[in-house]
PDB file of N, CA and C in Angstrom:
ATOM      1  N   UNK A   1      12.834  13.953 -19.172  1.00  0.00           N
ATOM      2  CA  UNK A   1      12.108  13.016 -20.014  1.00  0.00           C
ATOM      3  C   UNK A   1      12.027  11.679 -19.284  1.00  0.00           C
ATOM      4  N   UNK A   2      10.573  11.081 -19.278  1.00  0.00           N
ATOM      5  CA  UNK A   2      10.536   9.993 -18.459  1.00  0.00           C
ATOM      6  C   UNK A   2       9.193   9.173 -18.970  1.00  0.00           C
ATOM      7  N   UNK A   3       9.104   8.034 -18.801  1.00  0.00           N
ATOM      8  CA  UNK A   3       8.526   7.328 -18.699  1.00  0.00           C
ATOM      9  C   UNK A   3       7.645   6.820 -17.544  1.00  0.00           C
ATOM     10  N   UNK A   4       6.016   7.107 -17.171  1.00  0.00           N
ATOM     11  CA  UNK A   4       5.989   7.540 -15.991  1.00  0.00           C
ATOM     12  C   UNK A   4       4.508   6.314 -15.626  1.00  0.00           C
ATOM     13  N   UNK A   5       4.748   5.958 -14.251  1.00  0.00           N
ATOM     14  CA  UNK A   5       3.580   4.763 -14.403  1.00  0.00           C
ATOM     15  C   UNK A   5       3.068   4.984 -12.740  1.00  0.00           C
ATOM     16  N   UNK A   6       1.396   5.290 -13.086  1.00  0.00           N
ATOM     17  CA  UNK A   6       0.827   5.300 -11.371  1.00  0.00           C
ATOM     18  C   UNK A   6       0.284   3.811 -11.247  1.00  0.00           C
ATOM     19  N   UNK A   7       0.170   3.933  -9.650  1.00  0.00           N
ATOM     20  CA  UNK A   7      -0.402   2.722  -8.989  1.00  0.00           C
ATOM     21  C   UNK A   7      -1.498   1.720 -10.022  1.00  0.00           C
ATOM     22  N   UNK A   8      -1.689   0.400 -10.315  1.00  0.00           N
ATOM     23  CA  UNK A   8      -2.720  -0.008 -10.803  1.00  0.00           C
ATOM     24  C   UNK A   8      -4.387  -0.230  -9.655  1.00  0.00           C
ATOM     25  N   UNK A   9      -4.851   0.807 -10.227  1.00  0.00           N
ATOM     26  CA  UNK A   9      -5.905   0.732  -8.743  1.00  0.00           C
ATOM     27  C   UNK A   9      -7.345   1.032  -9.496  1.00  0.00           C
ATOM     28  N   UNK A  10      -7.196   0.750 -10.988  1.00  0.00           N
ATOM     29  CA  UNK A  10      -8.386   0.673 -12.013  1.00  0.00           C
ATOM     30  C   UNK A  10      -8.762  -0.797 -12.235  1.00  0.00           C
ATOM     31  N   UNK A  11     -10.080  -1.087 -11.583  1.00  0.00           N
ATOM     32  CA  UNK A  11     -11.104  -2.055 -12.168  1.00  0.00           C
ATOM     33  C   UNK A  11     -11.365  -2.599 -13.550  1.00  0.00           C
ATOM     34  N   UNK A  12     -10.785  -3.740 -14.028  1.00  0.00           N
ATOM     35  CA  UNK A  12     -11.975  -4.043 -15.496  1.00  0.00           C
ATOM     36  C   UNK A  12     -11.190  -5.642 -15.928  1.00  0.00           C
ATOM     37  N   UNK A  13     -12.208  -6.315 -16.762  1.00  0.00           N
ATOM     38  CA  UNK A  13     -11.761  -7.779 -16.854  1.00  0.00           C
ATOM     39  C   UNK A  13     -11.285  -8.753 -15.655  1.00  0.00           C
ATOM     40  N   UNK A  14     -11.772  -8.499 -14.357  1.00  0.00           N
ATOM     41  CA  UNK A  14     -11.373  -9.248 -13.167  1.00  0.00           C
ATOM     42  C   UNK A  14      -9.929  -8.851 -12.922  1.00  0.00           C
ATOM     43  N   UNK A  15      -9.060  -8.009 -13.021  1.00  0.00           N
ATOM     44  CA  UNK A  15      -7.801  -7.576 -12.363  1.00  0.00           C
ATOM     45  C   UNK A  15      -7.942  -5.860 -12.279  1.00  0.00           C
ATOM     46  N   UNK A  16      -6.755  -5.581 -11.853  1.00  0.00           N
ATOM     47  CA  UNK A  16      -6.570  -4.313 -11.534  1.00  0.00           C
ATOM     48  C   UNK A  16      -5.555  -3.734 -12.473  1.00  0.00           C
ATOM     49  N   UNK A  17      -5.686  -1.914 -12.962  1.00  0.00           N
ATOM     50  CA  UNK A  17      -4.982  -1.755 -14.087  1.00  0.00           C
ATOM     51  C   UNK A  17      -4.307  -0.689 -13.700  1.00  0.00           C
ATOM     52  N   UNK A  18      -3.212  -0.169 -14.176  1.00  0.00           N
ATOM     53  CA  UNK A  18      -2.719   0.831 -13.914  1.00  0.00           C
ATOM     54  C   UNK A  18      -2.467   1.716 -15.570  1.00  0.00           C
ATOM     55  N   UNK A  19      -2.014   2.812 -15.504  1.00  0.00           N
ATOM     56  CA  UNK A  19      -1.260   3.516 -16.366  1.00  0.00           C
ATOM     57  C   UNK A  19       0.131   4.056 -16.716  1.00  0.00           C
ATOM     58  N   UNK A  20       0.481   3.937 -17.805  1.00  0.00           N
ATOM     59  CA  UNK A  20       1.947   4.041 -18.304  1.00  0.00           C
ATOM     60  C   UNK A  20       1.867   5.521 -19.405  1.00  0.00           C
ATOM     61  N   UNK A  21       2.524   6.856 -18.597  1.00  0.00           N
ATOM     62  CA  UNK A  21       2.822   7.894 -19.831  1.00  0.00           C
ATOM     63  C   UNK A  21       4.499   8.282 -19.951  1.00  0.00           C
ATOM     64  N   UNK A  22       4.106   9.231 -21.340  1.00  0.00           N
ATOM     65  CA  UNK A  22       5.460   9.635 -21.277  1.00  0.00           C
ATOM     66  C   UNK A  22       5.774  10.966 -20.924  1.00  0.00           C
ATOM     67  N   UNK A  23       6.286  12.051 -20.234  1.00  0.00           N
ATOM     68  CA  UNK A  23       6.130  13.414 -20.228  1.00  0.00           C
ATOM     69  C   UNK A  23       6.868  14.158 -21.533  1.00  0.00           C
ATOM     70  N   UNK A  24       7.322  13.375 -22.216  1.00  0.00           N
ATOM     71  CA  UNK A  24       7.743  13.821 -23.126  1.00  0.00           C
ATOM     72  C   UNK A  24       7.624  13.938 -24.378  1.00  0.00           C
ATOM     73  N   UNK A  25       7.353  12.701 -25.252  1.00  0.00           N
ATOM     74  CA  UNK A  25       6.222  12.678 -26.660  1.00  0.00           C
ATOM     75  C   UNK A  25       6.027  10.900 -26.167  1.00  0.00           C
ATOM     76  N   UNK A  26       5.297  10.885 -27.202  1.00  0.00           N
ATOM     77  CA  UNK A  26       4.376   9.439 -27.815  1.00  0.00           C
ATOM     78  C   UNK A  26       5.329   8.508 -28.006  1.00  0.00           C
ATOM     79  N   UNK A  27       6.348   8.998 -29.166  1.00  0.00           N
ATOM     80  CA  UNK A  27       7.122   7.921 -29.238  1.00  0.00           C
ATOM     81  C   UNK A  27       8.356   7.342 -28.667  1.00  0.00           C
ATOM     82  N   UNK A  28       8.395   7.905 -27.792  1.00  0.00           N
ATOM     83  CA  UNK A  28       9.555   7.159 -25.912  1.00  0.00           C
ATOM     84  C   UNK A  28       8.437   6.681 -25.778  1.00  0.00           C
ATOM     85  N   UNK A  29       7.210   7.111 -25.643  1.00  0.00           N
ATOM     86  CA  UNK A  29       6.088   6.049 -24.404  1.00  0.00           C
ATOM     87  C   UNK A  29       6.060   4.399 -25.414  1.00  0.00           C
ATOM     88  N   UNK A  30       5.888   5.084 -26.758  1.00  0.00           N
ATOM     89  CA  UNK A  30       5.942   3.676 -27.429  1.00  0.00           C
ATOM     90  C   UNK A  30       6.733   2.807 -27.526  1.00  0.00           C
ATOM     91  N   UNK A  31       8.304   3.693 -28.008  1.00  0.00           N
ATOM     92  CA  UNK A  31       9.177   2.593 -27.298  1.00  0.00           C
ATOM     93  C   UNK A  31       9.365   1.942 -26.062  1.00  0.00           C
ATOM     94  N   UNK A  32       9.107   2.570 -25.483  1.00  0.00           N
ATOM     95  CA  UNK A  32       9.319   1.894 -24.029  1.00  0.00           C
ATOM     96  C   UNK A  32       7.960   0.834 -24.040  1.00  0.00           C
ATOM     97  N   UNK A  33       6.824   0.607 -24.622  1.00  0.00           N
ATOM     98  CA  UNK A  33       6.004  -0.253 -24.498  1.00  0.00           C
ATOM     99  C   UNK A  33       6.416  -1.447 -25.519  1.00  0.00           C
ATOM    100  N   UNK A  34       6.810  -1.401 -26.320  1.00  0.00           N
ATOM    101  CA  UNK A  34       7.350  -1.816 -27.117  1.00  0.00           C
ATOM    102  C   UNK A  34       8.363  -2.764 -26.451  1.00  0.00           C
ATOM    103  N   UNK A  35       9.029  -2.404 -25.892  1.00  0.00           N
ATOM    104  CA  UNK A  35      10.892  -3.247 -25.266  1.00  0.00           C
ATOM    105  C   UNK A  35      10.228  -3.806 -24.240  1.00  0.00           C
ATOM    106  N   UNK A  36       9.078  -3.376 -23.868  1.00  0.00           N
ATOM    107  CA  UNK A  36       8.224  -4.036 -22.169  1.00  0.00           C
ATOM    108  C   UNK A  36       7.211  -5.359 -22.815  1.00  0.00           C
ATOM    109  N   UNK A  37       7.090  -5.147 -24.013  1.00  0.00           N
ATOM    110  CA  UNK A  37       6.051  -6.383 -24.516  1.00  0.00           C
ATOM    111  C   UNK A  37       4.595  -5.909 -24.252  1.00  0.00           C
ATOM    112  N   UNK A  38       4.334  -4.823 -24.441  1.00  0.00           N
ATOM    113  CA  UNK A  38       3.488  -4.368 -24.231  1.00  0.00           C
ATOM    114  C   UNK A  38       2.277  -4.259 -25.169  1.00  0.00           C
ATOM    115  N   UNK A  39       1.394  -4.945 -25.632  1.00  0.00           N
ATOM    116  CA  UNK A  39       1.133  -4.668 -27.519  1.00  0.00           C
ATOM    117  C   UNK A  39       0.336  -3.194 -27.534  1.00  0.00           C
ATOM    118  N   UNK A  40       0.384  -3.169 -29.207  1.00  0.00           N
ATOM    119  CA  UNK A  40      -0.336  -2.611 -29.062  1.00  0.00           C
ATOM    120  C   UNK A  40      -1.708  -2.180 -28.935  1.00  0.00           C
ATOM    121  N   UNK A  41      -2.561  -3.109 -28.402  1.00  0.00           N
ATOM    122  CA  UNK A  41      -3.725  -2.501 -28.285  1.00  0.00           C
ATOM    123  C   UNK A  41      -4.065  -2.011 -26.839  1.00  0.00           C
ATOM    124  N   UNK A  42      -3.056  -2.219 -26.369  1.00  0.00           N
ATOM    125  CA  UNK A  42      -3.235  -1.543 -24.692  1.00  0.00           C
ATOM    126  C   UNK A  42      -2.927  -0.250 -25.011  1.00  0.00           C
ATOM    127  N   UNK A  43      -2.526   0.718 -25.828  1.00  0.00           N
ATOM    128  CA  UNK A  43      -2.400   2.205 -26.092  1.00  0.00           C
ATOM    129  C   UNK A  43      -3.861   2.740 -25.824  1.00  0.00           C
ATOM    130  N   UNK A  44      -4.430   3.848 -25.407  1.00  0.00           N
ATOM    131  CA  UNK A  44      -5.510   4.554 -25.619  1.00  0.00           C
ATOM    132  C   UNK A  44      -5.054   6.031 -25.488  1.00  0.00           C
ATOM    133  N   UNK A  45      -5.041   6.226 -26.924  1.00  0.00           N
ATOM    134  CA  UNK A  45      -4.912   8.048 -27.117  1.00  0.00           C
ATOM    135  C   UNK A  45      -3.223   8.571 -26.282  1.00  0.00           C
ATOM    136  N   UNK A  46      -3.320   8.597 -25.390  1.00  0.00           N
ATOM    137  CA  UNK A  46      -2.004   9.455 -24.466  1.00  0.00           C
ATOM    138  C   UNK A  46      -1.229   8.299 -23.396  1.00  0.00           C
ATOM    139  N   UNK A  47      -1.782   6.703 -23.423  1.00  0.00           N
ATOM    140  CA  UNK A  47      -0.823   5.914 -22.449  1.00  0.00           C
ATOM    141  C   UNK A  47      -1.509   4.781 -22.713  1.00  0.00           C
ATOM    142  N   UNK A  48      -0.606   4.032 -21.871  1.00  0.00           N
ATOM    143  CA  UNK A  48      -0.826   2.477 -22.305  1.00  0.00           C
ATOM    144  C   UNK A  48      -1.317   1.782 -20.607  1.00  0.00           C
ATOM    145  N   UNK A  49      -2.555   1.048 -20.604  1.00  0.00           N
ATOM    146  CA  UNK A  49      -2.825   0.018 -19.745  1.00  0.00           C
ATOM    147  C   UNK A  49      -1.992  -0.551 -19.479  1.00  0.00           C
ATOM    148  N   UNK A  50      -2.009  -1.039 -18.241  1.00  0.00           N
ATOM    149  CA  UNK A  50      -0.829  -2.229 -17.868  1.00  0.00           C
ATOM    150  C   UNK A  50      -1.658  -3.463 -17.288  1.00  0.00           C
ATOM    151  N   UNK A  51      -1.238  -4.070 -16.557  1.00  0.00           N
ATOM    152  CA  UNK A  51      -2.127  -4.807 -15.570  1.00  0.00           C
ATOM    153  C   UNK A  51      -1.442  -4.938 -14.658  1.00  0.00           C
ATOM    154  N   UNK A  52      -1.834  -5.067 -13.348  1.00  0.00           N
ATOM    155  CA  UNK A  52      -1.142  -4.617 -11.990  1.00  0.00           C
ATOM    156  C   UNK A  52       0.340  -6.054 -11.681  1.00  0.00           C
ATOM    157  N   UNK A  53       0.296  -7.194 -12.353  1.00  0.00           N
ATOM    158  CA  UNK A  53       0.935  -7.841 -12.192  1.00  0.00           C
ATOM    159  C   UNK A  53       2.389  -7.951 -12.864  1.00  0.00           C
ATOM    160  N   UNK A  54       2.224  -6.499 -13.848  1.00  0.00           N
ATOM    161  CA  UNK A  54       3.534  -5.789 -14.653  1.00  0.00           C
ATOM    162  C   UNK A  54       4.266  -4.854 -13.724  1.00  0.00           C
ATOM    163  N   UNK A  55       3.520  -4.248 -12.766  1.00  0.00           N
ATOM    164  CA  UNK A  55       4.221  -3.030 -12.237  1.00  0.00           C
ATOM    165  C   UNK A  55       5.879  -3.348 -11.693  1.00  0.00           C
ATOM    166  N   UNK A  56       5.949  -4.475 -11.132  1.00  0.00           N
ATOM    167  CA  UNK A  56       6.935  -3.889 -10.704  1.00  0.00           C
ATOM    168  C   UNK A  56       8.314  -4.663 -11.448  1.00  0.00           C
ATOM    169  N   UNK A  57       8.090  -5.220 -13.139  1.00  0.00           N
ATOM    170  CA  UNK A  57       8.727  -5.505 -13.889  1.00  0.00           C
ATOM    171  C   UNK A  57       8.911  -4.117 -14.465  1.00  0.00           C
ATOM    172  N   UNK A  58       7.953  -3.395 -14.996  1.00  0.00           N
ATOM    173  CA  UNK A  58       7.827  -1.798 -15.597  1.00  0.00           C
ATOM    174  C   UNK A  58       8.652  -0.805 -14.774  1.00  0.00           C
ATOM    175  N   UNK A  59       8.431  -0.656 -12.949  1.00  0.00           N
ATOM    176  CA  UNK A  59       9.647  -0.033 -12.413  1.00  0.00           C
ATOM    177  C   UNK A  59      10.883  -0.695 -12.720  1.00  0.00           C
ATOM    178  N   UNK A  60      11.134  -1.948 -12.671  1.00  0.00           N
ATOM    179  CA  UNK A  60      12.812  -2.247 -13.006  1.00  0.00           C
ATOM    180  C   UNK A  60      13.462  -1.902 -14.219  1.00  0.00           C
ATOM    181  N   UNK A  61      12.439  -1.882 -15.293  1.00  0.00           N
ATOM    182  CA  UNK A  61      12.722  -1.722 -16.789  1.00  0.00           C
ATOM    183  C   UNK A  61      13.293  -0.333 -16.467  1.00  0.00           C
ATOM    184  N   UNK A  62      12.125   0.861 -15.882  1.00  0.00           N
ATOM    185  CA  UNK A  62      12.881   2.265 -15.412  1.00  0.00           C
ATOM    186  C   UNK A  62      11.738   3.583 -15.673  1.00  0.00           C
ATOM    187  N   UNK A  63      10.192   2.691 -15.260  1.00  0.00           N
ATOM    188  CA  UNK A  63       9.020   3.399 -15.242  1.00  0.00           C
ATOM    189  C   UNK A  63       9.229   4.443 -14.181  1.00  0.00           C
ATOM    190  N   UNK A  64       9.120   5.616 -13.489  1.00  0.00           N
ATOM    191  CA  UNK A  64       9.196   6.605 -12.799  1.00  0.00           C
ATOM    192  C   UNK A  64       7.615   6.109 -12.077  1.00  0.00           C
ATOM    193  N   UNK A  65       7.629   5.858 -10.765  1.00  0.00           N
ATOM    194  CA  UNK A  65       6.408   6.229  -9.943  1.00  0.00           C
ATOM    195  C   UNK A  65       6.020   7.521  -9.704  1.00  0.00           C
ATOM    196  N   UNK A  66       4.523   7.321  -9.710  1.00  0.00           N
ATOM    197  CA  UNK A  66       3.910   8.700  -9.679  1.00  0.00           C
ATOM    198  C   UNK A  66       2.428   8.229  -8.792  1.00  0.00           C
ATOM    199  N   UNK A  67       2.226   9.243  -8.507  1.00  0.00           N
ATOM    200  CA  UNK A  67       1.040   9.666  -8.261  1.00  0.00           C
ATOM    201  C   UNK A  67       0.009   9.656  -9.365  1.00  0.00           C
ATOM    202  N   UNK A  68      -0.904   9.124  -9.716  1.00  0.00           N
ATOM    203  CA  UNK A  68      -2.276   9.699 -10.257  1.00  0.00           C
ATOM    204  C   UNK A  68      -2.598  10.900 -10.516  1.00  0.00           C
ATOM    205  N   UNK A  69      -2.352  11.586  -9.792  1.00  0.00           N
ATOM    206  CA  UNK A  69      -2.798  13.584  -9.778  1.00  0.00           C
ATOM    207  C   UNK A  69      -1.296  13.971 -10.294  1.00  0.00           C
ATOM    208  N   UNK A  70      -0.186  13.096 -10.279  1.00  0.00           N
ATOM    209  CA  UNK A  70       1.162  13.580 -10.695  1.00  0.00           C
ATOM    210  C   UNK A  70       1.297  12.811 -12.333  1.00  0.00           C
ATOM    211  N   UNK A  71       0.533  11.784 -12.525  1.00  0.00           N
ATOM    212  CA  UNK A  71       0.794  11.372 -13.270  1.00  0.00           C
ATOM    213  C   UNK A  71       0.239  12.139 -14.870  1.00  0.00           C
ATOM    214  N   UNK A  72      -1.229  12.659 -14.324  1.00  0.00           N
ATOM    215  CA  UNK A  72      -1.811  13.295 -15.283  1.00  0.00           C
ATOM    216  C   UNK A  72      -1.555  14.740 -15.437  1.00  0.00           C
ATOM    217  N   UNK A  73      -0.923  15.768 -14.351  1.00  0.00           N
ATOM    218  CA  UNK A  73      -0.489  17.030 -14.048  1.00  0.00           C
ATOM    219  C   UNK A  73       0.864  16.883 -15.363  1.00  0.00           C
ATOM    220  N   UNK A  74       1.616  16.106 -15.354  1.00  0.00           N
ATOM    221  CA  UNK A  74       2.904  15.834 -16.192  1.00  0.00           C
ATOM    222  C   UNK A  74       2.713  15.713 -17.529  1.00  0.00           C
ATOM    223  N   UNK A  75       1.513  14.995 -17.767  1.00  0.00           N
ATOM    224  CA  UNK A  75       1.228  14.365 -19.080  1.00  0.00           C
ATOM    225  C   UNK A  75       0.404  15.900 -19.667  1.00  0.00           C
ATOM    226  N   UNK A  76      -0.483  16.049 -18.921  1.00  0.00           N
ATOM    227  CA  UNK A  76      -0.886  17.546 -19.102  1.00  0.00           C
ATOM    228  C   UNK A  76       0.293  18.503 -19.702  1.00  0.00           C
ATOM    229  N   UNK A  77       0.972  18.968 -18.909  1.00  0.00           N
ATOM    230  CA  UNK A  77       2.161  19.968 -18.842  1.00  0.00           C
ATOM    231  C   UNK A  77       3.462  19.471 -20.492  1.00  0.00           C
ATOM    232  N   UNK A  78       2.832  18.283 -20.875  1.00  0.00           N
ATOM    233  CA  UNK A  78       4.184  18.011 -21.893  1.00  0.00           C
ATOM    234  C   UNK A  78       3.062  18.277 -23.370  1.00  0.00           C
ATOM    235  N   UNK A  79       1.675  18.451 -23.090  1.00  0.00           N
ATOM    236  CA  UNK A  79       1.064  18.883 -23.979  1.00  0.00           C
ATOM    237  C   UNK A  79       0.504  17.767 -24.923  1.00  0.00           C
ATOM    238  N   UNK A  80       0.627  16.729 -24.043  1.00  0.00           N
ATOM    239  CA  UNK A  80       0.183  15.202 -24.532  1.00  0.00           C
ATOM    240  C   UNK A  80      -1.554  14.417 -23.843  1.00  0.00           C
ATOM    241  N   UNK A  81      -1.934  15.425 -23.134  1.00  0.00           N
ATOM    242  CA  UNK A  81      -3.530  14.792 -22.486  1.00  0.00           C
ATOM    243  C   UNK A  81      -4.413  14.669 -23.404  1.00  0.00           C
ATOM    244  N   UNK A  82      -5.070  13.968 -23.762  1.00  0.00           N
ATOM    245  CA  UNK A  82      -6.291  13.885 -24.626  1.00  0.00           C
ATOM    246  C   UNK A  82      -7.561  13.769 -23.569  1.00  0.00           C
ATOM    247  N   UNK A  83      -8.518  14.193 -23.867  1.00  0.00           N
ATOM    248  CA  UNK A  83      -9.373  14.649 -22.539  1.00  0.00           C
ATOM    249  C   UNK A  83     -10.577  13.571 -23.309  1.00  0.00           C
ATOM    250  N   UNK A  84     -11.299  13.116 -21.837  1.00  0.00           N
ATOM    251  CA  UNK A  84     -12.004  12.149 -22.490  1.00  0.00           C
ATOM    252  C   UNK A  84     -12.988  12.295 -23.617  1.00  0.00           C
ATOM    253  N   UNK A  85     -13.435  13.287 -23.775  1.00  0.00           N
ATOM    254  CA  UNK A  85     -14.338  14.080 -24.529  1.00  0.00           C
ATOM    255  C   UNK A  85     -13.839  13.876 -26.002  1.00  0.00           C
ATOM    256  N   UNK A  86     -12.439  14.206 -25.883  1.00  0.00           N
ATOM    257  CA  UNK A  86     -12.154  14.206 -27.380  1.00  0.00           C
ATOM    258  C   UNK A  86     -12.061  12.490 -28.141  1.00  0.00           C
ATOM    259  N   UNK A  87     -11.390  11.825 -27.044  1.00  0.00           N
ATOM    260  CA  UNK A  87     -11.452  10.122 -26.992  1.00  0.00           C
ATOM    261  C   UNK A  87     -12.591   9.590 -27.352  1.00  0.00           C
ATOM    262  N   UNK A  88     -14.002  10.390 -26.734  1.00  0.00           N
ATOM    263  CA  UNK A  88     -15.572  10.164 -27.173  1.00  0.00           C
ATOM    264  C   UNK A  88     -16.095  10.563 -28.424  1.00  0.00           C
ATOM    265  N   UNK A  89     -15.009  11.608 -29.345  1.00  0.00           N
ATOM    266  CA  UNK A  89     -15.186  11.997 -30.633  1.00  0.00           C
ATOM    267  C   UNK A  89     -15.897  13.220 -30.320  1.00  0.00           C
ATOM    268  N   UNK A  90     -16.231  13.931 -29.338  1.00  0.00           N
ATOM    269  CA  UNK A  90     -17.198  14.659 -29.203  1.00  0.00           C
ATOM    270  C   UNK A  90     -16.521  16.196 -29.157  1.00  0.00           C
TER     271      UNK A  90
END
C-alpha cells in the first residue's frame, strides 16, 4: 500500500503538473492529500494534481516515485482507474 506520485511533466495554468495515486483505495490517497494541504479540488476521479513545485515536499512526506506507465499500470491493477471516457460521462 502506497501512495504513489510521477514526474510533474503536464502543461496547464503556466506551470507544470504532476500526479498523486493511491494503489490501494481512495481514502489513503485522501488522507495523504489531506496531511499534504492539498485541497480538495485538485482530486479528479482516481488522483490528485500537484504542481511541480510540491514534488519534492510530497517525496519527503513519503510519496513513492514512479514512472507514468508505472504509475497508471498500479492504479489500474488496485482497481481504482477511471478511464477518461467515463470522467467525460460518456
Amino acid at each position: 500500500m502506497a501512495v504513489l506520485i510521477d514526474e510533474p511533466v503536464w502543461p496547464a495554468h503556466g506551470r507544470l503538473w504532476g500526479h498523486l495515486v493511491s494503489d490501494s483505495s481512495l481514502a489513503e490517497l485522501h488522507a495523504f492529500a489531506r496531511a499534504a494541504g492539498i485541497p480538495e479540488r485538485g482530486f479528479d476521479h482516481d488522483h490528485y494534481d500537484y504542481p511541480e513545485e510540491r514534488y519534492d515536499a510530497l517525496v519527503a512526506q513519503g510519496a513513492v516515485p514512479v514512472s507514468g506507465k508505472e504509475l497508471v499500470a498500479r492504479l489500474s491493477a488496485a482497481g481504482l482507474r477511471v478511464s477518461q471516457r467515463a470522467k467525460r460521462g460518456l
